[in-house]
C-alpha atoms as a PDB file:
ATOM      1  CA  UNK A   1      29.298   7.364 -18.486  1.00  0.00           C
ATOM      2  CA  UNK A   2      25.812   7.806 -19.844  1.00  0.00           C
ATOM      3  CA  UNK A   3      22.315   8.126 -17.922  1.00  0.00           C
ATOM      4  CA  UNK A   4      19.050   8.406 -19.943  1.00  0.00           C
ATOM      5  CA  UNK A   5      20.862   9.652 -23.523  1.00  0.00           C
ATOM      6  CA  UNK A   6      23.262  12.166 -21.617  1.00  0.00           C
ATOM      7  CA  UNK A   7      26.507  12.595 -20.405  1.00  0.00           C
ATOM      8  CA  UNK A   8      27.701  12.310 -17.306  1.00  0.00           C
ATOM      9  CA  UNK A   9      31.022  13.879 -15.308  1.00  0.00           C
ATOM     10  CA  UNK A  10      32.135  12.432 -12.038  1.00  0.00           C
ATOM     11  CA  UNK A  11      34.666  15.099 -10.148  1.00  0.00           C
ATOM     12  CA  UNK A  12      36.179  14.419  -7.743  1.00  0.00           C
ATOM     13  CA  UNK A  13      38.552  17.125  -6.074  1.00  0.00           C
ATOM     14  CA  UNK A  14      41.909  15.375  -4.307  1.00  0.00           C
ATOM     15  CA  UNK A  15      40.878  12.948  -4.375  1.00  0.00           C
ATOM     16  CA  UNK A  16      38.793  13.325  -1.389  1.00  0.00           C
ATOM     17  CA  UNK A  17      35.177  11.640  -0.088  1.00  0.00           C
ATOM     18  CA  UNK A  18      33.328  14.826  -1.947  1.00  0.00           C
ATOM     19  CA  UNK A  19      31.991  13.795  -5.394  1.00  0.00           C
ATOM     20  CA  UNK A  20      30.606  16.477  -7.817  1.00  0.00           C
ATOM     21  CA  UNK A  21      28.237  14.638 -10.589  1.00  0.00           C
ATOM     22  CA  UNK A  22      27.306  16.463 -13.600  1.00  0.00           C
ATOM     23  CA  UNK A  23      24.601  15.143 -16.248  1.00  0.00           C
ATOM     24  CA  UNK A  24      24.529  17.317 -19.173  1.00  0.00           C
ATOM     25  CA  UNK A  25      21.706  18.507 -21.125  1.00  0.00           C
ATOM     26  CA  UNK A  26      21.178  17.023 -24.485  1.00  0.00           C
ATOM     27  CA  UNK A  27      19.444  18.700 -27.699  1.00  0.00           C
ATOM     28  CA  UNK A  28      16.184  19.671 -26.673  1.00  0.00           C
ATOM     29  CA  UNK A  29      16.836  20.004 -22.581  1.00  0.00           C
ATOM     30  CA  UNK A  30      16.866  23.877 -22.873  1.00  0.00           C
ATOM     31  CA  UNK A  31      14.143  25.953 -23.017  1.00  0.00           C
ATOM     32  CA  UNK A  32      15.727  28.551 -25.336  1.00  0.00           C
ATOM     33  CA  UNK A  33      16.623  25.790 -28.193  1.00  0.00           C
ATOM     34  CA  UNK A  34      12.157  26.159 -28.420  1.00  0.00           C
ATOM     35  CA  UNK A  35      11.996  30.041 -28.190  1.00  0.00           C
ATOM     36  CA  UNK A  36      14.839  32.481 -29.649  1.00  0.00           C
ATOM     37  CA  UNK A  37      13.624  34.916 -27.635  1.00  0.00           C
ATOM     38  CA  UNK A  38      13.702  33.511 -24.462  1.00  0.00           C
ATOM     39  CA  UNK A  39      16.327  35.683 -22.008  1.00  0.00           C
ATOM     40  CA  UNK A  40      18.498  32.903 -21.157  1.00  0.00           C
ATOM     41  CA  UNK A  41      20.109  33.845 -17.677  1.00  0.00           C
ATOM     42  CA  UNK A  42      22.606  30.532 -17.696  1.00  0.00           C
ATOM     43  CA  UNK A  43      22.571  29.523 -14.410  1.00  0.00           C
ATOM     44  CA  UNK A  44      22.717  26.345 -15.501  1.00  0.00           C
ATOM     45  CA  UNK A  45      26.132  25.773 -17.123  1.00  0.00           C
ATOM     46  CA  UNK A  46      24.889  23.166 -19.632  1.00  0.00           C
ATOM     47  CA  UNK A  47      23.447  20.953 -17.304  1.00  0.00           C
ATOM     48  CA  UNK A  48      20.470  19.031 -16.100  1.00  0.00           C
ATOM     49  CA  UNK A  49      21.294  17.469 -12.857  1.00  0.00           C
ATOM     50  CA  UNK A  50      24.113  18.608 -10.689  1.00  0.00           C
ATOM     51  CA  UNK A  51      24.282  16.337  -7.518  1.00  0.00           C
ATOM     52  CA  UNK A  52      27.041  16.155  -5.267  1.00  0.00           C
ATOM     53  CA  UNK A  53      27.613  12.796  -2.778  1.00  0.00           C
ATOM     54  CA  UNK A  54      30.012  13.297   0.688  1.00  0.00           C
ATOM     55  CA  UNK A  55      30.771   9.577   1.731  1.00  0.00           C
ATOM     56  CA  UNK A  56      28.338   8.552  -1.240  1.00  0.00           C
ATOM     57  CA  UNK A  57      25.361   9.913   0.593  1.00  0.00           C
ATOM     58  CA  UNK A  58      23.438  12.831  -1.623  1.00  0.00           C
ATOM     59  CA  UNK A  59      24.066  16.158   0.089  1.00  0.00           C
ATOM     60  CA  UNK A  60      23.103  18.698  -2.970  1.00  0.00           C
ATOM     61  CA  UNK A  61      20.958  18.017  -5.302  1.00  0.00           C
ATOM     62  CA  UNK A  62      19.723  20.556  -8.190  1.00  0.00           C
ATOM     63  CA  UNK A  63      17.353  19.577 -11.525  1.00  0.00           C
ATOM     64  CA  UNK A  64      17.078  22.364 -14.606  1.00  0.00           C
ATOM     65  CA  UNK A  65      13.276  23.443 -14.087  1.00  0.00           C
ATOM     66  CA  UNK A  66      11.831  25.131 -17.320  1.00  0.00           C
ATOM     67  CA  UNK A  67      10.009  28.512 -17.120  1.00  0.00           C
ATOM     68  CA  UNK A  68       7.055  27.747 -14.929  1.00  0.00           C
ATOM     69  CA  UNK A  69       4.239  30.261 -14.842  1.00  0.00           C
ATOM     70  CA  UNK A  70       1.513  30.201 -11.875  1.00  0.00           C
ATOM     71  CA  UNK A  71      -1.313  32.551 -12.457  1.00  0.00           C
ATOM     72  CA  UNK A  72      -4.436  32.912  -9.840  1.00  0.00           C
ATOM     73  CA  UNK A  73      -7.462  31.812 -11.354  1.00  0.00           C
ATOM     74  CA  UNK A  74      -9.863  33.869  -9.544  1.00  0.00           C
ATOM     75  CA  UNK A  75      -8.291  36.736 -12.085  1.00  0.00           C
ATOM     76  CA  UNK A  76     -10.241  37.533 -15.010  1.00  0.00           C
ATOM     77  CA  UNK A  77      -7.333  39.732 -16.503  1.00  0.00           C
ATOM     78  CA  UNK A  78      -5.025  36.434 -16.490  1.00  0.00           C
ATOM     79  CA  UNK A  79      -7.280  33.800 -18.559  1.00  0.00           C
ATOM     80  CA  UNK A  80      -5.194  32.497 -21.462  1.00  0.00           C
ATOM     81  CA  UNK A  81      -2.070  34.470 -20.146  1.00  0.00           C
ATOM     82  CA  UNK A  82       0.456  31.462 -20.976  1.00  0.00           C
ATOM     83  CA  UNK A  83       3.870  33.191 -20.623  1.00  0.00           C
ATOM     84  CA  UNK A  84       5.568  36.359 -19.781  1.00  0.00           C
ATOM     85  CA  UNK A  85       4.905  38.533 -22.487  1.00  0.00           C
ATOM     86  CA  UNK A  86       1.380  37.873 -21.456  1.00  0.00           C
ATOM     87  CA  UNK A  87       1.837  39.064 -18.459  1.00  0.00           C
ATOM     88  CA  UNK A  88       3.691  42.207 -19.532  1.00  0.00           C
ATOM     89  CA  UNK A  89       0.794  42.978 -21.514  1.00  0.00           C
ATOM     90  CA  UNK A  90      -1.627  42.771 -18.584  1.00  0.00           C
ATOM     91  CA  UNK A  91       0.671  45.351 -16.604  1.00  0.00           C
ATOM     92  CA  UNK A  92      -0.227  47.713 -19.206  1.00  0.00           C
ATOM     93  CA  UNK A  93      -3.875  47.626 -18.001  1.00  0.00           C
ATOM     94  CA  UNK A  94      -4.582  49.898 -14.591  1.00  0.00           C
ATOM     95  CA  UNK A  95      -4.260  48.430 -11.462  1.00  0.00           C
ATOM     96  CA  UNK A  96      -1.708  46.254 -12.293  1.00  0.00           C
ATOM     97  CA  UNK A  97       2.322  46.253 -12.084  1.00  0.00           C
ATOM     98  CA  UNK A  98       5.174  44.178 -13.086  1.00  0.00           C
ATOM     99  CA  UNK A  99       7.499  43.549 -10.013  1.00  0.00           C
ATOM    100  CA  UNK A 100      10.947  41.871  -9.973  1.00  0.00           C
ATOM    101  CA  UNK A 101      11.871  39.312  -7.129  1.00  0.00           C
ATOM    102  CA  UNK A 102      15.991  38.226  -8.703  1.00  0.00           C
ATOM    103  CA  UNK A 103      15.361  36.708 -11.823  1.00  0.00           C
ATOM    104  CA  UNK A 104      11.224  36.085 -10.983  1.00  0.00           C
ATOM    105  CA  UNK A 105       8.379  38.205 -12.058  1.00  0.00           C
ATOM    106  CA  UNK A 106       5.709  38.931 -10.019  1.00  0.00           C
ATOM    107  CA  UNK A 107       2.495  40.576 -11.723  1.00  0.00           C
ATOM    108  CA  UNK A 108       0.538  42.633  -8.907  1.00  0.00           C
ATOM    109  CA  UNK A 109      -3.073  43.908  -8.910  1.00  0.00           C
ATOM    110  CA  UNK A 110      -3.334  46.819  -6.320  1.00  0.00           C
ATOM    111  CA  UNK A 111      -0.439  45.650  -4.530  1.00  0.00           C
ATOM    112  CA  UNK A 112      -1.586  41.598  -4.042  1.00  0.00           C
ATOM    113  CA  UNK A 113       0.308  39.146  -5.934  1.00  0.00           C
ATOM    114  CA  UNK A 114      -1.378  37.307  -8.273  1.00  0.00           C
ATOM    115  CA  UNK A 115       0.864  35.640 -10.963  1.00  0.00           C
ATOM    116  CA  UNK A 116       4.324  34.641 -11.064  1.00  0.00           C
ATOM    117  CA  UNK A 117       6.784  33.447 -13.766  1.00  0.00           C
ATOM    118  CA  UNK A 118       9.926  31.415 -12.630  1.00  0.00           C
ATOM    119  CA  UNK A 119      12.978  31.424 -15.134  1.00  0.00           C
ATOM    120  CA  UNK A 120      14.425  28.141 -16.044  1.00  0.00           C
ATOM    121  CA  UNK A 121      17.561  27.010 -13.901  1.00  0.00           C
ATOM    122  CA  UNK A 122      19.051  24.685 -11.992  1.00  0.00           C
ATOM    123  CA  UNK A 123      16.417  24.555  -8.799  1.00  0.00           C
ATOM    124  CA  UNK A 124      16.644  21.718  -5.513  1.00  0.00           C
ATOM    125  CA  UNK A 125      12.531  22.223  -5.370  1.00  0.00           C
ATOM    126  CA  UNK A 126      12.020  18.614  -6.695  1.00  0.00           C
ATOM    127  CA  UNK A 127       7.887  19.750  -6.667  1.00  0.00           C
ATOM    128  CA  UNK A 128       9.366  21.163 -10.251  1.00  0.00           C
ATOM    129  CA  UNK A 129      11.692  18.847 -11.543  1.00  0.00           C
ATOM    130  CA  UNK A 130      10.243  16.949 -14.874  1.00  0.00           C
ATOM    131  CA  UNK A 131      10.301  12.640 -15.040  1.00  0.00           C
ATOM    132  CA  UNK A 132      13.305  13.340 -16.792  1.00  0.00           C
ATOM    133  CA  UNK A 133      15.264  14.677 -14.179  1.00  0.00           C
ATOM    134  CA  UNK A 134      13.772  12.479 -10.996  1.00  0.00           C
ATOM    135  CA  UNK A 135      14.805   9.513 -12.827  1.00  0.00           C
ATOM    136  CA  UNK A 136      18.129  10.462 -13.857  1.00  0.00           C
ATOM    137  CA  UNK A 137      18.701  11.709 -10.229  1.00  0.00           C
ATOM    138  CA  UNK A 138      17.333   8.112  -9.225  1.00  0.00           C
ATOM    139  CA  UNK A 139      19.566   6.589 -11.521  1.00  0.00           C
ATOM    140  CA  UNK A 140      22.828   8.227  -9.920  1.00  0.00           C
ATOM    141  CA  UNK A 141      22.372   7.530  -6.678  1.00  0.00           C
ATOM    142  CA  UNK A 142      21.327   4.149  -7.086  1.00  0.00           C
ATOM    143  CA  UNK A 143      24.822   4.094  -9.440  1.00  0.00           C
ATOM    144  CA  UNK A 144      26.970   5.944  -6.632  1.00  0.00           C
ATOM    145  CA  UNK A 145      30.087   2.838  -6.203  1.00  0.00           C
ATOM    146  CA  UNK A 146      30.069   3.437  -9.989  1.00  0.00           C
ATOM    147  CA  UNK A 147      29.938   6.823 -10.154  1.00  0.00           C
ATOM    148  CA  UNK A 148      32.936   6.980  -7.224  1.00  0.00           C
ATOM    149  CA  UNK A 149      34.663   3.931  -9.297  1.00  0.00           C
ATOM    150  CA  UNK A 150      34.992   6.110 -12.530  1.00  0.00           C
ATOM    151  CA  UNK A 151      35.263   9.976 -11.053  1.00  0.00           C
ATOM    152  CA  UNK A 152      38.083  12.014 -12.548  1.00  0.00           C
ATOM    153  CA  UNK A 153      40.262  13.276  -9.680  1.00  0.00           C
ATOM    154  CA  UNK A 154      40.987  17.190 -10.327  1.00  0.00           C
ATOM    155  CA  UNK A 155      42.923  19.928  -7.698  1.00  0.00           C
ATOM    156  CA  UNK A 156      40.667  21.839  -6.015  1.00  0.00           C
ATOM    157  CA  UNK A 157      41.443  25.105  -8.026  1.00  0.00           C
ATOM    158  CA  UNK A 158      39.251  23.399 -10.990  1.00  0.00           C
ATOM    159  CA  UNK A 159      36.239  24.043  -8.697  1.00  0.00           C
ATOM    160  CA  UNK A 160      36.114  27.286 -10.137  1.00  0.00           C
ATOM    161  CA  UNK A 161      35.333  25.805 -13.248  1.00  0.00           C
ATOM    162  CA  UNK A 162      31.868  24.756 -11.322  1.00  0.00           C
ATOM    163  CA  UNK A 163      29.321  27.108 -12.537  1.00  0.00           C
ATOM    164  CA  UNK A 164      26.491  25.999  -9.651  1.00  0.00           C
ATOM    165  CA  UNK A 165      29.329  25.217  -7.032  1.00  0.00           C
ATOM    166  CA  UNK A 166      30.705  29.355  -7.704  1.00  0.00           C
ATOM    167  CA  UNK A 167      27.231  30.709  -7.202  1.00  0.00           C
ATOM    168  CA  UNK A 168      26.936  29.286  -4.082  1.00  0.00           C
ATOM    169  CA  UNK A 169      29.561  31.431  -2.914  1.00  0.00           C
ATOM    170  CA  UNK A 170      27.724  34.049  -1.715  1.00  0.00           C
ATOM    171  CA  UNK A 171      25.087  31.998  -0.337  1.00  0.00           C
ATOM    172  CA  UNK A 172      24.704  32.801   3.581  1.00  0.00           C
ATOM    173  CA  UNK A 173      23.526  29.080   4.013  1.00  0.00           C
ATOM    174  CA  UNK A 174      26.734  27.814   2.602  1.00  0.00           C
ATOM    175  CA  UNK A 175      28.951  30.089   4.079  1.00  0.00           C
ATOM    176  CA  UNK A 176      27.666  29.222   7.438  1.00  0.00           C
ATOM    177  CA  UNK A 177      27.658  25.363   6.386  1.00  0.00           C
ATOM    178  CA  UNK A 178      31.407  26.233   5.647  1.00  0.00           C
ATOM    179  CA  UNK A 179      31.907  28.131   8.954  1.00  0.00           C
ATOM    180  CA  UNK A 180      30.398  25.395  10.927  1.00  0.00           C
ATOM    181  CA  UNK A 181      32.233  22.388   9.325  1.00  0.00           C
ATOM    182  CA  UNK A 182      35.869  23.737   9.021  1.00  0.00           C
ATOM    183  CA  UNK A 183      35.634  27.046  11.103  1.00  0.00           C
ATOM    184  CA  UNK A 184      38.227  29.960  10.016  1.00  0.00           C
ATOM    185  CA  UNK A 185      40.438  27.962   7.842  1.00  0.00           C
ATOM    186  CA  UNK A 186      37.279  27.295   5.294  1.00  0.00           C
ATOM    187  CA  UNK A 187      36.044  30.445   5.688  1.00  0.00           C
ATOM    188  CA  UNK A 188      39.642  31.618   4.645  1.00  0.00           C
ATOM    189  CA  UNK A 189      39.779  28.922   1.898  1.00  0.00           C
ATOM    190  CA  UNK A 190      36.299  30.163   0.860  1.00  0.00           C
ATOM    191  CA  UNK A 191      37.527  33.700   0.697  1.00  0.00           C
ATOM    192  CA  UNK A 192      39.754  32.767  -1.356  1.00  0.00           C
ATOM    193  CA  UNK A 193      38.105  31.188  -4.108  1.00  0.00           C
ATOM    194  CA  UNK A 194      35.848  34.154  -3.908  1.00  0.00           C
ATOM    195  CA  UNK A 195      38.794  36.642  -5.115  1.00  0.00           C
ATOM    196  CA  UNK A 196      39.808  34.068  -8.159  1.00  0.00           C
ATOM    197  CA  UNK A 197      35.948  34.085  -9.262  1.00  0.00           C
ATOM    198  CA  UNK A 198      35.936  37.665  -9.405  1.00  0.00           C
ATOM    199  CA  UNK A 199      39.622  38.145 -11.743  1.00  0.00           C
END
C-alpha cells in the first residue's frame, strides 16, 4: 500500500482487533537529509505517521514534527536567532543559560524561560504536524477496512521490532492503560517485553 508517495505497513499482531499502521518517510521527510549536522536522536524509526486502530477506531496517533524553535519576541538578544546554534551563542552572553528538558532546550534569561527548541520526532501534538502528515493521517483512517483487509498478521514477539510501540514502555500513562485494561497478567506480559528490549 501507498499513501501520498510513501509506504505503508499494516501489522497486525495474532491476528487480533489491534492494528499497528506505519507510513514511512520518503527522501526528503527527515530533517537531517537538509543539515549534516543536525543530532539526529531517531525516535522516529523511519517513519512519518505511526497510528494504531483497536476495532478500527484510532487510539494512537503520532506525526514526525521537524525541529521547531519558539523564541519570545519581547527579547532583543533573540532577533534573527533561527536555530539552536543560535541559541547556544546567546548563552554565551551574561544573564543567560542553556537548560535541558529530555531532548528540548530551553534558553533562560535570569532564570525565566524565554526560547525553546523542540527536536524532530514522532509527536501526537497535531498543533505541529505539517499538511503532509494531517492528510496522510486523514487518508488512513478514512482507508481503515482496507488497511485491516491487507495487514500482515505477525506473533506478538515482533512488537519488539516497534521502535515507537518499545518506547512507550516506560511510559507511566501506558503502563497504567495496561494495568487498567488487563490487570496483572498485562502488567506481567508488559514486564516481559521490557526484559527482551533491554538483551
Amino acid at each position: 500500500m501507498e499513501i501520498i508517495g510513501r509506504n505503508v505497513d499494516a501489522v497486525r499482531y495474532l491476528n487480533g482487533p489491534l492494528v499497528s499502521v506505519y507510513v514511512r518517510q520518503k527522501p526528503g521527510d527527515c530533517g537531517k537529509e537538509k543539515d549534516a549536522s543536525y543530532l539526529c536522536a531517531d525516535t522516529c524509526g523511519g517513519n512519518l505517521v505511526v497510528l494504531r486502530f483497536l476495532d478500527r477506531q484510532p487510539i494512537s496517533v503520532m506525526g514526525l514534527v521537524l525541529p521547531e524553535l519558539n523564541v519570545s519576541p519581547k527579547v532583543p538578544d533573540l532577533a534573527g536567532v533561527k536555530d539552536l546554534a543560535g541559541l547556544e551563542a546567546v548563552a554565551r552572553k551574561e544573564g543567560y543559560r542553556l537548560g535541558s528538558m529530555g531532548l528540548n532546550k530551553v534558553l533562560y534569561y535570569r532564570d525565566e524561560p524565554v526560547a525553546a527548541c523542540y527536536p524532530c520526532g514522532l509527536s501526537k501534538d497535531s498543533s505541529w504536524f505539517s499538511s503532509d502528515v494531517s492528510d496522510t493521517i486523514s487518508t488512513l483512517v478514512a482507508k481503515v477496512d482496507e488497511i485491516y483487509s491487507t495487514a500482515k498478521v505477525r506473533p506478538l514477539d515482533a512488537i519488539l521490532e516497534d521502535h515507537s510501540f518499545c518506547r512507550q514502555l516506560e511510559n507511566p500513562s501506558f503502563l497504567n492503560a495496561v494495568a487498567n485494561m488487563f490487570g496483572s497478567e498485562g502488567m506481567d506480559f508488559v514486564n516481559t517485553l521490557k526484559s527482551r528490549v533491554r538483551h
